[in-house]
C-alpha atoms as a PDB file:
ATOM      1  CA  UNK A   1     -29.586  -8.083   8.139  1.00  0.00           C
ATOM      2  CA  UNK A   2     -30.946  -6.383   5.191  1.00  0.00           C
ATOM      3  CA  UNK A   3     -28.139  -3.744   4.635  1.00  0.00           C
ATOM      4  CA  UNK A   4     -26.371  -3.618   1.037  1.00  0.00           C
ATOM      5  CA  UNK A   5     -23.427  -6.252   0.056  1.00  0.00           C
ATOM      6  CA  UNK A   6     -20.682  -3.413  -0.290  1.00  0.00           C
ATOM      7  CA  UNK A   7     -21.978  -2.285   3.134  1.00  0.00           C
ATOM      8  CA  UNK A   8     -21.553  -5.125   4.862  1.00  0.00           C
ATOM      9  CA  UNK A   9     -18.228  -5.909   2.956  1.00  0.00           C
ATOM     10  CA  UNK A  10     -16.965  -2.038   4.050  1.00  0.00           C
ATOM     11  CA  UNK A  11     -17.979  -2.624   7.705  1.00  0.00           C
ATOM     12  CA  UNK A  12     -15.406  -6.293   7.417  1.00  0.00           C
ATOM     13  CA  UNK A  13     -12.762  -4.171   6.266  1.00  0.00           C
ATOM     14  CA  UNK A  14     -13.041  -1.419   9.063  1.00  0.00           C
ATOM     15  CA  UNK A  15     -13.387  -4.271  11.302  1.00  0.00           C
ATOM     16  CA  UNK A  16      -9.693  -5.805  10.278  1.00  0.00           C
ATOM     17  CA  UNK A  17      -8.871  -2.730  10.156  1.00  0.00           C
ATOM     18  CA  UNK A  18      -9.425  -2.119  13.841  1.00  0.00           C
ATOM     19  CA  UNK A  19      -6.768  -4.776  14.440  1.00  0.00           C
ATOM     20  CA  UNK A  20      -4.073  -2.713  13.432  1.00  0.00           C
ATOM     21  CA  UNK A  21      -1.466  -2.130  15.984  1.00  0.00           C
ATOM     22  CA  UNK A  22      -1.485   1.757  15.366  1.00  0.00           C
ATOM     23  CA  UNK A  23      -4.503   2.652  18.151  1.00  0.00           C
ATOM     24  CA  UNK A  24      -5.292   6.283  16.128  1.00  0.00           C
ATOM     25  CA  UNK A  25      -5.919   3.648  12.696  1.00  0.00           C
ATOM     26  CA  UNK A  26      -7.502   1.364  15.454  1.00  0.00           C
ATOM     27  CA  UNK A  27      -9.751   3.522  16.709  1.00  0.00           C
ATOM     28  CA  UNK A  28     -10.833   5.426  14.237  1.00  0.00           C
ATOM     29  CA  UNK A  29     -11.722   2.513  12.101  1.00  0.00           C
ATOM     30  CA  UNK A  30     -13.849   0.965  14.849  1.00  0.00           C
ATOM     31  CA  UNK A  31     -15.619   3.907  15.020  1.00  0.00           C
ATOM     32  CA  UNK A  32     -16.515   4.008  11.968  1.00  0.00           C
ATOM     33  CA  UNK A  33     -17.614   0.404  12.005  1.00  0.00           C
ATOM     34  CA  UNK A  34     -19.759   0.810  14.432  1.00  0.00           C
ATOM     35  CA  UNK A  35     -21.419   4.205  12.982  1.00  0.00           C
ATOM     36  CA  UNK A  36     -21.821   2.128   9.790  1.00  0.00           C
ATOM     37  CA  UNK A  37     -23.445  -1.205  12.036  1.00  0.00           C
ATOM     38  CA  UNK A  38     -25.785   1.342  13.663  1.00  0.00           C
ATOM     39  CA  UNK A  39     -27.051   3.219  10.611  1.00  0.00           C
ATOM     40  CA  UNK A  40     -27.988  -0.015   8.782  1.00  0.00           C
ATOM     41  CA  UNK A  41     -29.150  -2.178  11.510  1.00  0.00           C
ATOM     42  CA  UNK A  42     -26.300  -4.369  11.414  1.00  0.00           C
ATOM     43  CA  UNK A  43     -25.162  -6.777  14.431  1.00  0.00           C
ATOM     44  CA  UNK A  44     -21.586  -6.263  14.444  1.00  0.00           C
ATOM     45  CA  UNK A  45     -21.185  -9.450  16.492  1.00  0.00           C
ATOM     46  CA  UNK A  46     -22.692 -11.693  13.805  1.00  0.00           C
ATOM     47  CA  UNK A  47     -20.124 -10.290  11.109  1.00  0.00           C
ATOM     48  CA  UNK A  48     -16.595 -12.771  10.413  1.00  0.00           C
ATOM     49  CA  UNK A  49     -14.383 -10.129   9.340  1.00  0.00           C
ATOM     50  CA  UNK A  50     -12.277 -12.469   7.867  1.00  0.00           C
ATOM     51  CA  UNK A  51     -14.773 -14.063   5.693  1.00  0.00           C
ATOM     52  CA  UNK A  52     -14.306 -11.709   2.485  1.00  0.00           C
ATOM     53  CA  UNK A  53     -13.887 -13.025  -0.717  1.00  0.00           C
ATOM     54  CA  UNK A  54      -9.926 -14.148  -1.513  1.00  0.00           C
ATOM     55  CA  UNK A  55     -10.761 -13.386  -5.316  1.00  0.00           C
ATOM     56  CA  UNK A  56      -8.268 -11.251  -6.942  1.00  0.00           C
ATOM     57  CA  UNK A  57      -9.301  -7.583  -8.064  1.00  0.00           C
ATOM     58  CA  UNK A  58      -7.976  -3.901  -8.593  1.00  0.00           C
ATOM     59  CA  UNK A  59      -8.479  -0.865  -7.009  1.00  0.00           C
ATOM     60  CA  UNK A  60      -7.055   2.359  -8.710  1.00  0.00           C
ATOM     61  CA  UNK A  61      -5.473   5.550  -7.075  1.00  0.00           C
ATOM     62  CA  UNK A  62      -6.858   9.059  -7.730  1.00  0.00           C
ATOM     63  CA  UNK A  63      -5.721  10.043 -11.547  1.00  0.00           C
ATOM     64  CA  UNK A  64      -2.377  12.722 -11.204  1.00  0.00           C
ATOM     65  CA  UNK A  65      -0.944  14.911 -13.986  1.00  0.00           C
ATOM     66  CA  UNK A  66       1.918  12.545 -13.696  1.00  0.00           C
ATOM     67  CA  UNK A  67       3.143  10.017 -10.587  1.00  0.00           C
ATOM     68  CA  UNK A  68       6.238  11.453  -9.211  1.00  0.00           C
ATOM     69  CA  UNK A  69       9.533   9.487  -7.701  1.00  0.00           C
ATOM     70  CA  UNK A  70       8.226   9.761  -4.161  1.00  0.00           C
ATOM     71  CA  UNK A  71       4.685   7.474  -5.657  1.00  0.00           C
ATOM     72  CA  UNK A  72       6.986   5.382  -7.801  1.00  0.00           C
ATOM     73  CA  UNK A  73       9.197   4.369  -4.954  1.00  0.00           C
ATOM     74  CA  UNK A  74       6.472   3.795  -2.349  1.00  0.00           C
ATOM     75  CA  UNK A  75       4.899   1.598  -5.018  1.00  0.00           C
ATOM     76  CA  UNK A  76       7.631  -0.296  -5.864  1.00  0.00           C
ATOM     77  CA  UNK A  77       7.916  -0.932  -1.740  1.00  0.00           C
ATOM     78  CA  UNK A  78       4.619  -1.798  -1.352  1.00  0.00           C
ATOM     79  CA  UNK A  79       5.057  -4.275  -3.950  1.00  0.00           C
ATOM     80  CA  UNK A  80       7.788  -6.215  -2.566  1.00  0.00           C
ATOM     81  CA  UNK A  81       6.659  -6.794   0.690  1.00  0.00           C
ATOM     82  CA  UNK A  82       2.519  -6.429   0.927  1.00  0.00           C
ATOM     83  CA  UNK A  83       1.471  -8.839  -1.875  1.00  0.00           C
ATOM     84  CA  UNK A  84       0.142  -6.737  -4.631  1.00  0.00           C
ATOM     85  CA  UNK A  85       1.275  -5.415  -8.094  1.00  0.00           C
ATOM     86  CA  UNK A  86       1.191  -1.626  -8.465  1.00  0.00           C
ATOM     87  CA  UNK A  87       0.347  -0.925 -12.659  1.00  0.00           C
ATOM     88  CA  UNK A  88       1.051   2.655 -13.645  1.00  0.00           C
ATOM     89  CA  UNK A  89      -1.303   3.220 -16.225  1.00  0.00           C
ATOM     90  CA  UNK A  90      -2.360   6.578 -18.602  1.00  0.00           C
ATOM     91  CA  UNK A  91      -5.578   7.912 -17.251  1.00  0.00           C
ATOM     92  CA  UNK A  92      -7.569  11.437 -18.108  1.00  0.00           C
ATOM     93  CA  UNK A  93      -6.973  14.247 -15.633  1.00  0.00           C
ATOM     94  CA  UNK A  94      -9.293  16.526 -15.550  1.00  0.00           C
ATOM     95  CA  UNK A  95      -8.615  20.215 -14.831  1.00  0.00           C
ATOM     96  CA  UNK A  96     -10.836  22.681 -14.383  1.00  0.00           C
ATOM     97  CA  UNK A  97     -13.519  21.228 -16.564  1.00  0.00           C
ATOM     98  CA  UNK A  98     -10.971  20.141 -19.235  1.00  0.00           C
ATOM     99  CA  UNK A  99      -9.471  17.012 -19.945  1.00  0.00           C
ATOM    100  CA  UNK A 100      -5.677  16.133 -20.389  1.00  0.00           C
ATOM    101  CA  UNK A 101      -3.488  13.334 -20.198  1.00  0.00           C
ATOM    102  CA  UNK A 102      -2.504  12.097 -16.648  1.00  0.00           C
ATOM    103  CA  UNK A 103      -1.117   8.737 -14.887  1.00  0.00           C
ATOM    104  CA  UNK A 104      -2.393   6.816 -12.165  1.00  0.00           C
ATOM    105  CA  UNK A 105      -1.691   3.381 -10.488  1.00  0.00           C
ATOM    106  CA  UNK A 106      -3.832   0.385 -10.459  1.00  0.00           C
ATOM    107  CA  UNK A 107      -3.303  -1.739  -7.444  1.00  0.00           C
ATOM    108  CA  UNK A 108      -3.665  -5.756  -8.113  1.00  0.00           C
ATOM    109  CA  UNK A 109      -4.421  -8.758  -5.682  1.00  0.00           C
ATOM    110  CA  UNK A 110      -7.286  -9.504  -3.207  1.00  0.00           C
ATOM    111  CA  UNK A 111      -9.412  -6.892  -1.447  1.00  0.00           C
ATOM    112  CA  UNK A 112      -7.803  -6.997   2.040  1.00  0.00           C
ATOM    113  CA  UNK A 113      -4.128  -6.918   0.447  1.00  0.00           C
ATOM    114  CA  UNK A 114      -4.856  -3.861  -1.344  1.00  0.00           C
ATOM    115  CA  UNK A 115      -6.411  -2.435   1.705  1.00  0.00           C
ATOM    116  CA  UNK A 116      -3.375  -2.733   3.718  1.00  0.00           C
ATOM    117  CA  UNK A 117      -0.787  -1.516   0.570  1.00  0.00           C
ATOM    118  CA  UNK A 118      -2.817   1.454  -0.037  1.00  0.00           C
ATOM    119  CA  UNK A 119      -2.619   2.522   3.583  1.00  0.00           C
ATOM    120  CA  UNK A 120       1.012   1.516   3.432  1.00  0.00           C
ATOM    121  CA  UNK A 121       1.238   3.261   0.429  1.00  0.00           C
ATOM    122  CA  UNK A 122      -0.192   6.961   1.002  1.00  0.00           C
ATOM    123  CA  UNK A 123       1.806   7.208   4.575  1.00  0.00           C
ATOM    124  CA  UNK A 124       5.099   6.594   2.080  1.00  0.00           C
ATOM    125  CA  UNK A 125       4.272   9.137   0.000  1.00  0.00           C
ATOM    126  CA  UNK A 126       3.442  11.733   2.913  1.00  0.00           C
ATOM    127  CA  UNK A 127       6.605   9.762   5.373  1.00  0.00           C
ATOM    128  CA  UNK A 128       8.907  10.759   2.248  1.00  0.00           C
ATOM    129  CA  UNK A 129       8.001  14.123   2.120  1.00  0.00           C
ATOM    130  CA  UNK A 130       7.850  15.019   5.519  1.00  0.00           C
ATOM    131  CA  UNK A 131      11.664  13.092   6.122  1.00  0.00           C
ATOM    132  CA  UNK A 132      12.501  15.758   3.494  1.00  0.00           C
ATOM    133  CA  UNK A 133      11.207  18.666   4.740  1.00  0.00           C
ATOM    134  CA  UNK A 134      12.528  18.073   8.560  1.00  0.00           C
ATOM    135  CA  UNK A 135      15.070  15.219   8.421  1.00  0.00           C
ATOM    136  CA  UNK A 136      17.683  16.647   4.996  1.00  0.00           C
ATOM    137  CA  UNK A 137      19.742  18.847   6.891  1.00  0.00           C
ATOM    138  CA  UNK A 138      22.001  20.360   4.763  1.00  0.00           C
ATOM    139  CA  UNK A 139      21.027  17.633   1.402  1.00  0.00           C
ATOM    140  CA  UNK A 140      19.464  19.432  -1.703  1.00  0.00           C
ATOM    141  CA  UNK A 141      19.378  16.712  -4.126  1.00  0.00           C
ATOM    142  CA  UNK A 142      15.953  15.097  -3.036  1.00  0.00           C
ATOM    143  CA  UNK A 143      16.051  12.346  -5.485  1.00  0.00           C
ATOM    144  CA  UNK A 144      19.133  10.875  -3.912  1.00  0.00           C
ATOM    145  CA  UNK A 145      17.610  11.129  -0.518  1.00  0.00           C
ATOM    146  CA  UNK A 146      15.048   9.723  -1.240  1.00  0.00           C
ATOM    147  CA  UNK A 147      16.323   6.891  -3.169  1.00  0.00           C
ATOM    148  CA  UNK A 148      18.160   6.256   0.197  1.00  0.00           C
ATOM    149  CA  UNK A 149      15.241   5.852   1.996  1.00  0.00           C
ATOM    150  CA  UNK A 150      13.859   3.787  -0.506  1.00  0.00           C
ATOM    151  CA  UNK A 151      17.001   1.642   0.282  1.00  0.00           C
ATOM    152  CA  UNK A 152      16.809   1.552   3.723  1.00  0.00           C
ATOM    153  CA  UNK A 153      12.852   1.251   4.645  1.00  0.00           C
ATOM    154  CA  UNK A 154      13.832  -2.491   1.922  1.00  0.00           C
ATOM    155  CA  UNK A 155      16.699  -3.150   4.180  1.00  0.00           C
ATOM    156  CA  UNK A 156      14.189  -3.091   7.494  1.00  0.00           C
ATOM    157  CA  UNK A 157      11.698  -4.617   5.962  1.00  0.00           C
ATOM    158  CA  UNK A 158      13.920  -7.368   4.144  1.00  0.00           C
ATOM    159  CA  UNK A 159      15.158  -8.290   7.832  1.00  0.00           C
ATOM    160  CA  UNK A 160      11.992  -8.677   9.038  1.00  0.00           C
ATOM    161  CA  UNK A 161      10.438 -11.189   6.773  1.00  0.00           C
ATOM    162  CA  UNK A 162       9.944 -14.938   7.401  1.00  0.00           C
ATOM    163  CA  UNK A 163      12.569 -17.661   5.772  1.00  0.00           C
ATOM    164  CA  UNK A 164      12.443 -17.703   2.109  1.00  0.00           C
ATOM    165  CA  UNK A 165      11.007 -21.540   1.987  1.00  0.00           C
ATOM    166  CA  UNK A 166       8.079 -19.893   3.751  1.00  0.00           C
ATOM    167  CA  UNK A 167       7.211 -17.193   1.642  1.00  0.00           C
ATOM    168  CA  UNK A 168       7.277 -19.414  -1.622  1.00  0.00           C
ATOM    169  CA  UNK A 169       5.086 -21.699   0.165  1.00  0.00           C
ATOM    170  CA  UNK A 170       2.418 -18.755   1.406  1.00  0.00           C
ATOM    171  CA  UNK A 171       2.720 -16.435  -2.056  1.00  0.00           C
ATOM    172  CA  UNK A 172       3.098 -19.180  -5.449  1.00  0.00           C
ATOM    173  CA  UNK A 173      -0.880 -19.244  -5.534  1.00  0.00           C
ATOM    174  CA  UNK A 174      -1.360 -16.035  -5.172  1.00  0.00           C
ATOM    175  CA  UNK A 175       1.321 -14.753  -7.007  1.00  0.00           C
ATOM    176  CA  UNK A 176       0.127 -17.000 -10.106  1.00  0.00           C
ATOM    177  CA  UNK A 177      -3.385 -15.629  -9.513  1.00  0.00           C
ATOM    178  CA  UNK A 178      -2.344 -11.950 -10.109  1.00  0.00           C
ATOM    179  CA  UNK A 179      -0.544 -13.141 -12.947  1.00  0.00           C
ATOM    180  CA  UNK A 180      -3.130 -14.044 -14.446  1.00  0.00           C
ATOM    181  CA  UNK A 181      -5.887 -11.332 -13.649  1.00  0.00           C
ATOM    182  CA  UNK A 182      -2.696  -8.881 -15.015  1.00  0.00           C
ATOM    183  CA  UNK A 183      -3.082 -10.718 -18.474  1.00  0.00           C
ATOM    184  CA  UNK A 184      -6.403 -10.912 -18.411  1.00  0.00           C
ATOM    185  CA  UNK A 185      -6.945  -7.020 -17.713  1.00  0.00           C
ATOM    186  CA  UNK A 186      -3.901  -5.321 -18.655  1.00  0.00           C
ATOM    187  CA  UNK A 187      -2.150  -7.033 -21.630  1.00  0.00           C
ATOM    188  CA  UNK A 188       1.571  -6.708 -21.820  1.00  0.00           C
ATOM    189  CA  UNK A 189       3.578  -4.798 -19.256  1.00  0.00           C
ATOM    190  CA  UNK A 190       6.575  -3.388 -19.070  1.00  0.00           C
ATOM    191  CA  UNK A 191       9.250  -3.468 -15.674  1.00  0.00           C
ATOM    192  CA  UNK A 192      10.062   0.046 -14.170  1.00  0.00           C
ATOM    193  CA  UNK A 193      13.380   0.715 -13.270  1.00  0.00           C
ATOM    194  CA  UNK A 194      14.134   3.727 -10.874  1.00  0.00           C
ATOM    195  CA  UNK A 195      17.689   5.557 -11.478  1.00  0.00           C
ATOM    196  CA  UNK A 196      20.768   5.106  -8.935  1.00  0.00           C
ATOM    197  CA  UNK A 197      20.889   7.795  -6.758  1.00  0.00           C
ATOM    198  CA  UNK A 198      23.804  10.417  -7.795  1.00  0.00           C
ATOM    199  CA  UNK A 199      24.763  11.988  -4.426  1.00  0.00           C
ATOM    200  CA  UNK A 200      26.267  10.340  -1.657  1.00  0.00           C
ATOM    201  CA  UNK A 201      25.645  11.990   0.928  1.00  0.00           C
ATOM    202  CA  UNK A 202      21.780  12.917   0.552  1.00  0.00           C
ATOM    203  CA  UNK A 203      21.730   9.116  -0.426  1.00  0.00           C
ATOM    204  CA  UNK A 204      23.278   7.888   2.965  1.00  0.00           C
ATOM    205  CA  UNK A 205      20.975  10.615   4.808  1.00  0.00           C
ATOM    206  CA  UNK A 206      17.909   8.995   3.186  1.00  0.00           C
ATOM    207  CA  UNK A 207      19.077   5.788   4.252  1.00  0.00           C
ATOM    208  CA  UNK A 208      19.277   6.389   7.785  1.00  0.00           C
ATOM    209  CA  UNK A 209      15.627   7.948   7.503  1.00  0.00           C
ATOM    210  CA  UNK A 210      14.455   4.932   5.945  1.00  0.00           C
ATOM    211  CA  UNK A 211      16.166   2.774   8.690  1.00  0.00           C
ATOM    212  CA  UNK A 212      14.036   5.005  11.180  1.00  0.00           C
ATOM    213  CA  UNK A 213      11.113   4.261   9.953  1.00  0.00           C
ATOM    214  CA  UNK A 214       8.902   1.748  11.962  1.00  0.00           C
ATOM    215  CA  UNK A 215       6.729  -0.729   9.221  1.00  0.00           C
ATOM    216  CA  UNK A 216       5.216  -4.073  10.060  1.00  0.00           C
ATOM    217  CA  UNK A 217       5.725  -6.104   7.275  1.00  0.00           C
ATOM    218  CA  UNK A 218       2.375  -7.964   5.936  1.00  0.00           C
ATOM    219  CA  UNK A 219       2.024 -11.588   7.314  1.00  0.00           C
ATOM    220  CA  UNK A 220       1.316 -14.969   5.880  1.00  0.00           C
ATOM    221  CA  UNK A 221      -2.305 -14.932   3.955  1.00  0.00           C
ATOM    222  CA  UNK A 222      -4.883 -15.603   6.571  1.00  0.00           C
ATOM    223  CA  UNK A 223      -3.347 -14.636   9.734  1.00  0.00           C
ATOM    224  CA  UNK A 224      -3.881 -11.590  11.520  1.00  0.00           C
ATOM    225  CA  UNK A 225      -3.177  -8.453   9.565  1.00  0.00           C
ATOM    226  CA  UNK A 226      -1.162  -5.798  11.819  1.00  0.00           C
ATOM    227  CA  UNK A 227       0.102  -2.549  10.966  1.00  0.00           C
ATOM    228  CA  UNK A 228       2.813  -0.513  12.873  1.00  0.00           C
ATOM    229  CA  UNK A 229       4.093   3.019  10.558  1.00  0.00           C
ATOM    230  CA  UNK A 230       6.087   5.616  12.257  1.00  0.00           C
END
């Protein structure tokens, strides 16, 4: 097996990925596993998916003019409930040739959590916009809606996790981990805090979008990673 480390370490990842209980992710990332396998000689059947390295790391998004509510909110989900820490950080954009100021978000823990949060992640970001466009009826302040299903998608999620004695058990060592590899690599930080949202109604609307939409939370480190979005 003489293909490169990061090739061998992508094909793991599509392979984990290809447990996912959404068959088009499924698929697809089989496929793609087994293009890889092919191309560099690699027996899939000798691989252990699950044998990647639990060291903590970061992987950034793509660098935006700036990170709207939509990406703020999505982050601040994804950080609640899949096991990483989204950093918003100052980044140069470049546009047509010329440099300028933008944002983008740095996500922190170990490379399989920040596999699944980024997928989480970018169907949020779409899942919000598309709610809005075909789910608002008559709502026209988007912030609030969206806010609600912020509020809601925490709600379902909240419900679904595993007793609280669990989760401190599962998460202090890692959580201590990215504590440290946030010192180490980004210095001082400072908590964001989203605004309330100001209209009822577009709020409650949200909410009831949010509550509609189907997300497997992540499970305990080391178990079986599944993902259902809808």
């Amino acid at each position: 097996m003489n293909a490169p480390t990061e090739i061998i370490d992508k094909i793991k990842k599509l392979l984990r990925l290809a447990r996912s209980a959404n068959p088009h992710e499924a698929g697809l990332a089989m496929q793609h596993a087994l293009r890889l396998a092919e191309e560099y000689h690699v027996a899939v059947d000798s691989l252990n998916p699950d044998a990647a390295k639990s060291t903590i790391t970061h992987q950034d998004t793509d660098t935006l003019a700036r990170l709207t509510y939509d990406r703020h909110f999505a982050a601040l989900l994804v950080k609640r409930f899949f096991r990483v820490r989204p950093i918003a950080c100052g980044a140069v954009h470049v546009i047509d040739g010329w440099p300028t100021c933008g944002q983008k978000l740095s996500f922190v823990g170990t490379a399989s959590d920040i596999e699944i949060a980024l997928y989480v992640y970018h169907f949020l970001v779409r899942h919000f916009s598309y709610c809005w466009r075909h789910h608002r009826g008559r709502m026209r302040n988007r912030y609030s809606f969206v806010a609600g299903m912020y509020h809601g998608i925490f709600a379902k999620l909240h419900e679904a996790e595993p007793p609280a004695a669990d989760r401190k058990v599962t998460g202090t060592e890692l959580s201590l981990s990215i504590d440290g590899y946030l010192a180490q690599h980004f210095g001082e930080l400072k908590t964001l805090k989203m605004a309330d949202a100001l209209a009822t109604a577009a709020a409650y609307a949200g909410y009831v979008q949010g509550r509609n939409t189907e997300i497997r939370p992540a499970v305990k480190p080391g178990a079986q990673q599944t993902l259902c979005l809808a």
